[in-house]
N, C-alpha and C. Protein backbone atom coordinates (compact mmCIF):
# COMPACT_ATOMS: atom_id res chain seq x y z
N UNK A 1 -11.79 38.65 10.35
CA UNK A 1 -11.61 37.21 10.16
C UNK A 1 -10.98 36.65 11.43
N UNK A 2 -11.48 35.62 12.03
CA UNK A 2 -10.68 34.93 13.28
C UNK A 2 -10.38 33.79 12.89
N UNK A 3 -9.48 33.21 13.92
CA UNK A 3 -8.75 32.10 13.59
C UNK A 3 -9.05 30.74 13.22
N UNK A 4 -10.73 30.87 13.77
CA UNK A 4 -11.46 29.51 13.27
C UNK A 4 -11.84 29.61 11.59
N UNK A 5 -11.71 30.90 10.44
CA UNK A 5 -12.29 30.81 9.51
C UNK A 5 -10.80 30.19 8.85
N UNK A 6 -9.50 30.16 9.68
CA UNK A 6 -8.67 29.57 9.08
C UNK A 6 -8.05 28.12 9.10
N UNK A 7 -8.94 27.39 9.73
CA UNK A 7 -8.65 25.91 10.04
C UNK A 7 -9.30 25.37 8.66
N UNK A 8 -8.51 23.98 8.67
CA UNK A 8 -8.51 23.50 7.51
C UNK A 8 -10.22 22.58 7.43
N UNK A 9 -10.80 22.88 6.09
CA UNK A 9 -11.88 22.37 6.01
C UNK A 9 -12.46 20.58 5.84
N UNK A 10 -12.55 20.10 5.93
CA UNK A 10 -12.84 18.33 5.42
C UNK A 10 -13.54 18.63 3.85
N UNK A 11 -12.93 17.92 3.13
CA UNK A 11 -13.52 17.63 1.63
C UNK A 11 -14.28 16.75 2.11
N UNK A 12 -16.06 17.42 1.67
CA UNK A 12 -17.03 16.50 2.00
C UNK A 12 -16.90 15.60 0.26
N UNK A 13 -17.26 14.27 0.61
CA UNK A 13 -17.35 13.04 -0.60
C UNK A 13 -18.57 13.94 -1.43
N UNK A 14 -18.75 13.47 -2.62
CA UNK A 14 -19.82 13.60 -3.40
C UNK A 14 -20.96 12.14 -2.93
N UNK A 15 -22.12 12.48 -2.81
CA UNK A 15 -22.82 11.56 -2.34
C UNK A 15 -22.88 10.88 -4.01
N UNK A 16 -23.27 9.24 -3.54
CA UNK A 16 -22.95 8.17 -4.57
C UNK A 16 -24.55 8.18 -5.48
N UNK A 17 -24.45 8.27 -6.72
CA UNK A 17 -25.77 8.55 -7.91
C UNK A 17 -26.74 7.00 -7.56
N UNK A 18 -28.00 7.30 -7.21
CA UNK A 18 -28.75 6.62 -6.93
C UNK A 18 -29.93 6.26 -8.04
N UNK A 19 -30.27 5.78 -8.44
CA UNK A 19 -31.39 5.42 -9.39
C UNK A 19 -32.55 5.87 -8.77
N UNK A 20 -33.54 6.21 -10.36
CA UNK A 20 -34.52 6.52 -9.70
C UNK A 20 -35.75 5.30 -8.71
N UNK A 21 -35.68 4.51 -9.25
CA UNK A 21 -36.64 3.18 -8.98
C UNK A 21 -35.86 3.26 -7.01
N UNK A 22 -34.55 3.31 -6.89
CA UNK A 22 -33.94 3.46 -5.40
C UNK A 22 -34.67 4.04 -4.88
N UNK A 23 -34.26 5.25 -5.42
CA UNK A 23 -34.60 6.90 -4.65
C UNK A 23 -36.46 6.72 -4.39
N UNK A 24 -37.58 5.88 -5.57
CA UNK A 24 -38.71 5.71 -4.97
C UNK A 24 -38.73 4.55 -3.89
N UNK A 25 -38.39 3.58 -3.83
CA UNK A 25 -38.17 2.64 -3.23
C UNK A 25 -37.71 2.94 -1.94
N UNK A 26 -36.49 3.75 -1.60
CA UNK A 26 -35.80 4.16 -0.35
C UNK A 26 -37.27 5.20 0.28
N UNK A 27 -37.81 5.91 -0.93
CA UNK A 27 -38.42 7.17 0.18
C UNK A 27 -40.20 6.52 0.77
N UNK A 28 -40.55 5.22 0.34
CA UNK A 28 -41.12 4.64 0.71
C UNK A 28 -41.10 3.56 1.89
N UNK A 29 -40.33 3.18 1.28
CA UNK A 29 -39.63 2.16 2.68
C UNK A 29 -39.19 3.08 4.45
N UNK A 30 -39.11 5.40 3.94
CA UNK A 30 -38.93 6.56 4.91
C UNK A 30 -40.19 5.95 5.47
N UNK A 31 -41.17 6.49 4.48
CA UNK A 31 -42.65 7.02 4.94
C UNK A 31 -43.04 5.35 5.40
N UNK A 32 -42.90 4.23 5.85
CA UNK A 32 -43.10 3.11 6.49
C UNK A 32 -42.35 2.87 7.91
N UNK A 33 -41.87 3.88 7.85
CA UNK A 33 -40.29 3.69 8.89
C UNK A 33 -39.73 2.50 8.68
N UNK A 34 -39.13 1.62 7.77
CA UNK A 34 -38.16 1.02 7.62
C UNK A 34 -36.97 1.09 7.32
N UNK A 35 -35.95 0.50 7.35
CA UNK A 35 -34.44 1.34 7.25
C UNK A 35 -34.38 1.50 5.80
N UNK A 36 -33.18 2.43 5.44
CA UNK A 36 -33.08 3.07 4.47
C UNK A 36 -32.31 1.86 3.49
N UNK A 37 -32.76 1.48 2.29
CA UNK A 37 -31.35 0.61 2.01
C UNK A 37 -30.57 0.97 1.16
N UNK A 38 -30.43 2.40 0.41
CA UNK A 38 -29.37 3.26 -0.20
C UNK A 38 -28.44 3.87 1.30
N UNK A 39 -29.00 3.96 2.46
CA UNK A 39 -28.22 4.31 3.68
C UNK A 39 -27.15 3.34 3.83
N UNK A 40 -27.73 1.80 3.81
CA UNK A 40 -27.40 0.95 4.43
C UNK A 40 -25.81 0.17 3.07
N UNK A 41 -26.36 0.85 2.16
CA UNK A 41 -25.44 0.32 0.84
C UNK A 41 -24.12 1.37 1.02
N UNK A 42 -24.66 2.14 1.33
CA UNK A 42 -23.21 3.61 1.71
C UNK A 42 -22.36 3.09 2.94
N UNK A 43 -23.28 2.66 3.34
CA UNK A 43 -22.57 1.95 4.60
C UNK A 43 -21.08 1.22 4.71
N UNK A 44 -22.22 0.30 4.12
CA UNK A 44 -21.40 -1.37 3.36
C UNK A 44 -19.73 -0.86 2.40
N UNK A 45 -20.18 0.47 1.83
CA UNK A 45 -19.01 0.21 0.78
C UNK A 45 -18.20 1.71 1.85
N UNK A 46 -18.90 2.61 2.76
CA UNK A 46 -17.58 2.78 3.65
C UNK A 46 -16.97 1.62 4.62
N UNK A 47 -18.11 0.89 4.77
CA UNK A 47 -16.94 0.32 6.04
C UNK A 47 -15.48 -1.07 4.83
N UNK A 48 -16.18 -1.22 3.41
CA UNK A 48 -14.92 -1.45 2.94
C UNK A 48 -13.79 -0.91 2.61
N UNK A 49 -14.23 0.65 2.39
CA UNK A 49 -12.77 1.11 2.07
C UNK A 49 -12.35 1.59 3.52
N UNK A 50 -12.38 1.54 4.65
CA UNK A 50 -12.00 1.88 6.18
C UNK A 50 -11.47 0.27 6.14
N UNK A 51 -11.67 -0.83 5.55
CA UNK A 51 -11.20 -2.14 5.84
C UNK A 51 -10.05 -2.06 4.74
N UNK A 52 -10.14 -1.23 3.42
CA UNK A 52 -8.79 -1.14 2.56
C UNK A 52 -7.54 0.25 3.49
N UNK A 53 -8.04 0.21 3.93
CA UNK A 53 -7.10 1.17 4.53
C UNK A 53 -6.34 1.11 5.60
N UNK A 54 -7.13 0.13 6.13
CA UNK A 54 -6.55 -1.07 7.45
C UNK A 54 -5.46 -1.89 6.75
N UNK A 55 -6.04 -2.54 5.54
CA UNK A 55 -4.96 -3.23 5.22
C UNK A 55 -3.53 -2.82 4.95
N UNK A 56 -3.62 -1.15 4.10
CA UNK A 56 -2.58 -0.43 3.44
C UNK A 56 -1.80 0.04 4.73
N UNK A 57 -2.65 -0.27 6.14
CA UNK A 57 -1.86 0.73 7.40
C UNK A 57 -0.56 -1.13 7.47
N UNK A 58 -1.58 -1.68 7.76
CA UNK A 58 -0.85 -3.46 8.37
C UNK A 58 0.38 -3.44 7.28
N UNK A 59 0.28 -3.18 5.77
CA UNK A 59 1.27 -3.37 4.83
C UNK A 59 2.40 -2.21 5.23
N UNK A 60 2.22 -0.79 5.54
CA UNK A 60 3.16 0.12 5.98
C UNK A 60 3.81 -0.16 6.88
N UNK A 61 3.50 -0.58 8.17
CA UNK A 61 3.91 -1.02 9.32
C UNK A 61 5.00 -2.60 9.38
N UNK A 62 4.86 -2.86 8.40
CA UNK A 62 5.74 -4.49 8.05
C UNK A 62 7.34 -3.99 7.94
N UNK A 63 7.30 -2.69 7.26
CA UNK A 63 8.56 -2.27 6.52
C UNK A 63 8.83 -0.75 6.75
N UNK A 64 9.79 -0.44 7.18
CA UNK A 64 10.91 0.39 7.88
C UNK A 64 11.83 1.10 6.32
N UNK A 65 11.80 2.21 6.83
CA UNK A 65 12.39 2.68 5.71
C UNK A 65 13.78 3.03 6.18
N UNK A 66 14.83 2.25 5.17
CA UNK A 66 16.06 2.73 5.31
C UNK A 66 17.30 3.28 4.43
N UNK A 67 18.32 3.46 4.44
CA UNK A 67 19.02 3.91 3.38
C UNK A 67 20.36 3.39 3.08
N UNK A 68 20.68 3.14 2.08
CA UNK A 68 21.79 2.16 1.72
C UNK A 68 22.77 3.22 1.00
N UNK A 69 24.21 2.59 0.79
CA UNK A 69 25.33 3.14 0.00
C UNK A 69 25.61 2.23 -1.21
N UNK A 70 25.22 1.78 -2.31
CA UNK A 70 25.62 1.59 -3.23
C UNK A 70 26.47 1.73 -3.88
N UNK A 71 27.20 0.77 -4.93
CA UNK A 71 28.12 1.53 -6.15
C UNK A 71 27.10 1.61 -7.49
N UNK A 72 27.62 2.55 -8.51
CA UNK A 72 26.87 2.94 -9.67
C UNK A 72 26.47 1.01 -9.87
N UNK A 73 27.45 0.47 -10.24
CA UNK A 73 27.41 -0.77 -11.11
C UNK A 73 26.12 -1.27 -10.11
N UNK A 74 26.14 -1.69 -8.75
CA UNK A 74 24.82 -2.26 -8.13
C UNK A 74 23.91 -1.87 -8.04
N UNK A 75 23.98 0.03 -8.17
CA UNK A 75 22.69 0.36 -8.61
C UNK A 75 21.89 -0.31 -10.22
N UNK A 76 23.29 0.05 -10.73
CA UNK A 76 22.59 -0.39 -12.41
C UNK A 76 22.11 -1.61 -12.82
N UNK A 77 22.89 -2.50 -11.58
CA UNK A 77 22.20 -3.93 -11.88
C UNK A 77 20.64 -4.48 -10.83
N UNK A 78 20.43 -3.66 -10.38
CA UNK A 78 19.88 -3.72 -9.63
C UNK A 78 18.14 -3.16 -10.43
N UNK A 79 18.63 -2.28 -11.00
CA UNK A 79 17.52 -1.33 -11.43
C UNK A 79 17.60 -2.48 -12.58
N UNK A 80 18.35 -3.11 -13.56
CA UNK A 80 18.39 -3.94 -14.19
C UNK A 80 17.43 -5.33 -14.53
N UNK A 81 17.57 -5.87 -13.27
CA UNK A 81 17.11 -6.75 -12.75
C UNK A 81 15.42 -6.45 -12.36
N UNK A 82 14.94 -5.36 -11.35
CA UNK A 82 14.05 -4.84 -11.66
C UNK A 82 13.91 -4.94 -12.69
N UNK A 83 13.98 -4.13 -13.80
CA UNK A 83 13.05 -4.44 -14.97
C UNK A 83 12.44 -5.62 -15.75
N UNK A 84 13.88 -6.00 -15.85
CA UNK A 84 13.69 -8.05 -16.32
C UNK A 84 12.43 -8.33 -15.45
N UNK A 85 12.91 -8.54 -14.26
CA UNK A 85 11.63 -9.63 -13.37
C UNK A 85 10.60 -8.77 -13.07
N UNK A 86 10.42 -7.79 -13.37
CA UNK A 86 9.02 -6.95 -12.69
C UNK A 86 8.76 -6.69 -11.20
N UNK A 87 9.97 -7.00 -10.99
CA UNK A 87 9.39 -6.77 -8.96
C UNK A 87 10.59 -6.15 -8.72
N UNK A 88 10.15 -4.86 -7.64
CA UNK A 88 10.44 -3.48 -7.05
C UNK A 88 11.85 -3.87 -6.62
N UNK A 89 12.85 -2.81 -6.23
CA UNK A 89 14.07 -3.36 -6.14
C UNK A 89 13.85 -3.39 -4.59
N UNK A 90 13.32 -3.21 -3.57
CA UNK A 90 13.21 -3.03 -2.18
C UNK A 90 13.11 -4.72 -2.28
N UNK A 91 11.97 -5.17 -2.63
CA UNK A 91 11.59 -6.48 -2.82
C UNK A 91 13.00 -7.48 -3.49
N UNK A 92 13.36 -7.21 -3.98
CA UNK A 92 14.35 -7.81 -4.57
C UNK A 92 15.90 -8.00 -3.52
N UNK A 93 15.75 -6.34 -2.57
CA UNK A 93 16.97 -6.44 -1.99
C UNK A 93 16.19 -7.46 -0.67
N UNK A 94 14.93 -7.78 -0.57
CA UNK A 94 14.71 -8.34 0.82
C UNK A 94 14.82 -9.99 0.31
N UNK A 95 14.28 -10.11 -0.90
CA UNK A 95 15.01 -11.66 -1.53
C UNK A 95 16.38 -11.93 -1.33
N UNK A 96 16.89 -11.21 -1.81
CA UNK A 96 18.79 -11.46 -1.49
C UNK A 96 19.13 -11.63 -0.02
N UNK A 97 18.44 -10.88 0.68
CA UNK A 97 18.78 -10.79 2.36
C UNK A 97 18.29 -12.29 2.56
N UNK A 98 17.47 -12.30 2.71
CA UNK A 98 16.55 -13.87 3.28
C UNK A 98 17.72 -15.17 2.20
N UNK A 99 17.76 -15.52 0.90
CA UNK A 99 18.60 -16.51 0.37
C UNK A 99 20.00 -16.19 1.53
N UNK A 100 20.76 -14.80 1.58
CA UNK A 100 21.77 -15.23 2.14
C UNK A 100 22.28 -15.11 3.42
N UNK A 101 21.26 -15.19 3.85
CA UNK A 101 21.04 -15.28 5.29
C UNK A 101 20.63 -16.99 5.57
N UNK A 102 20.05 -17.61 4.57
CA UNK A 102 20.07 -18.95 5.30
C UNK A 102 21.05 -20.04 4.35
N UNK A 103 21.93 -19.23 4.17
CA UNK A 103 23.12 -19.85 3.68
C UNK A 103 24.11 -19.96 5.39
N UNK A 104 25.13 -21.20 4.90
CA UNK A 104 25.81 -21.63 6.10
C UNK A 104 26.92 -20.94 6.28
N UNK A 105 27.48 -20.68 7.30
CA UNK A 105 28.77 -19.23 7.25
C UNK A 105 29.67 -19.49 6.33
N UNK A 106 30.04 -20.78 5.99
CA UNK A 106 31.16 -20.90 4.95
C UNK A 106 30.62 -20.63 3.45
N UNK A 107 29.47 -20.75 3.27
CA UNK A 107 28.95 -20.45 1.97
C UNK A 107 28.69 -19.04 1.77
N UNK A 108 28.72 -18.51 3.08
CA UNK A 108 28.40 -16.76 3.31
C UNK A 108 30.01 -16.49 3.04
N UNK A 109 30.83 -17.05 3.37
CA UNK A 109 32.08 -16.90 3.25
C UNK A 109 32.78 -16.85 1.56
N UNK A 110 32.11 -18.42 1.08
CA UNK A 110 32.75 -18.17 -0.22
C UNK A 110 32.11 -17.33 -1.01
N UNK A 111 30.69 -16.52 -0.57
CA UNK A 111 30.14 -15.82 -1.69
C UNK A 111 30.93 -14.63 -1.29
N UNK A 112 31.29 -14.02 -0.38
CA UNK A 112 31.50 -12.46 -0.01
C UNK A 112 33.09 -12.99 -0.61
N UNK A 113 34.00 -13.94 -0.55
CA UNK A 113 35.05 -13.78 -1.36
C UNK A 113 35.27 -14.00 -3.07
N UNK A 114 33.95 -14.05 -3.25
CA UNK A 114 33.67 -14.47 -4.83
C UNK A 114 33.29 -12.77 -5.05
N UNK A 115 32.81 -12.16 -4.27
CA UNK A 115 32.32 -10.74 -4.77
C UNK A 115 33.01 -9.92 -4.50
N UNK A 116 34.19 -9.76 -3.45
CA UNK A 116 35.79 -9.11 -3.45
C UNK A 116 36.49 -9.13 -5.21
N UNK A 117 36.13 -10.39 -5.29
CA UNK A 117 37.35 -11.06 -6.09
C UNK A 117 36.70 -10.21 -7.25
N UNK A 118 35.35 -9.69 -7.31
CA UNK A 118 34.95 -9.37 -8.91
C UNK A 118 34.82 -7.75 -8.86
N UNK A 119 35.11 -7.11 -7.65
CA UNK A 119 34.78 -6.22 -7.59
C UNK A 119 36.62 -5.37 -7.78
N UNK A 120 36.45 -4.26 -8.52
CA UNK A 120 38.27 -3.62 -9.04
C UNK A 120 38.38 -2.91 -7.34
């Protein structure tokens, strides 16, 4: 055995179920030399999922993964809150960032001494 029988293989796709009326239609349209249009339909729906995958790269690339210190209670309200509103707590902590971030320093002021004040 050499080292090429140990490289990793590509999972070939299952080719997509074609009808028969296609499959006569396509092998006629061979024997005319005109283009294939079960070729041309495989096409169409790879180059959409190579365009869903573009999108899922543009959505990864927006957001940075990082790591926070919590207390139990902000986890619990947090995960809390998640559930109520249905949206992810990442999403939720980037809502809170953006509201208090365009708050004015004194209002940044009285909230961080309103959350001293509640915290033992």
């Amino acid at each position: 055995m050499s080292l090429t029988d140990l490289k990793r293989q590509q999972i070939k796709k299952k080719p997509s179920s074609v009808s028969i009326e296609d499959f006569i239609d396509d092998a006629n349209n061979y024997a005319q030399g005109k283009p294939s249009k079960v070729a041309a339909e495989a096409a169409e729906t790879q180059a959409k999922s190579n365009n869903t995958a573009k999108d899922k790269e543009k959505v990864a690339k927006q957001f940075r993964h990082a790591t926070f210190t919590l207390t139990e209670q902000s986890i619990g309200q947090l995960d809390e809150l998640s559930l109520q509103t249905g949206i992810a707590k990442s999403k939720l902590l980037r809502i809170f960032i953006a509201n208090f971030s365009q708050l004015s320093e004194a209002e940044q002021a009285q909230l961080l001494e309103l959350c001293e004040q509640q915290q033992p």
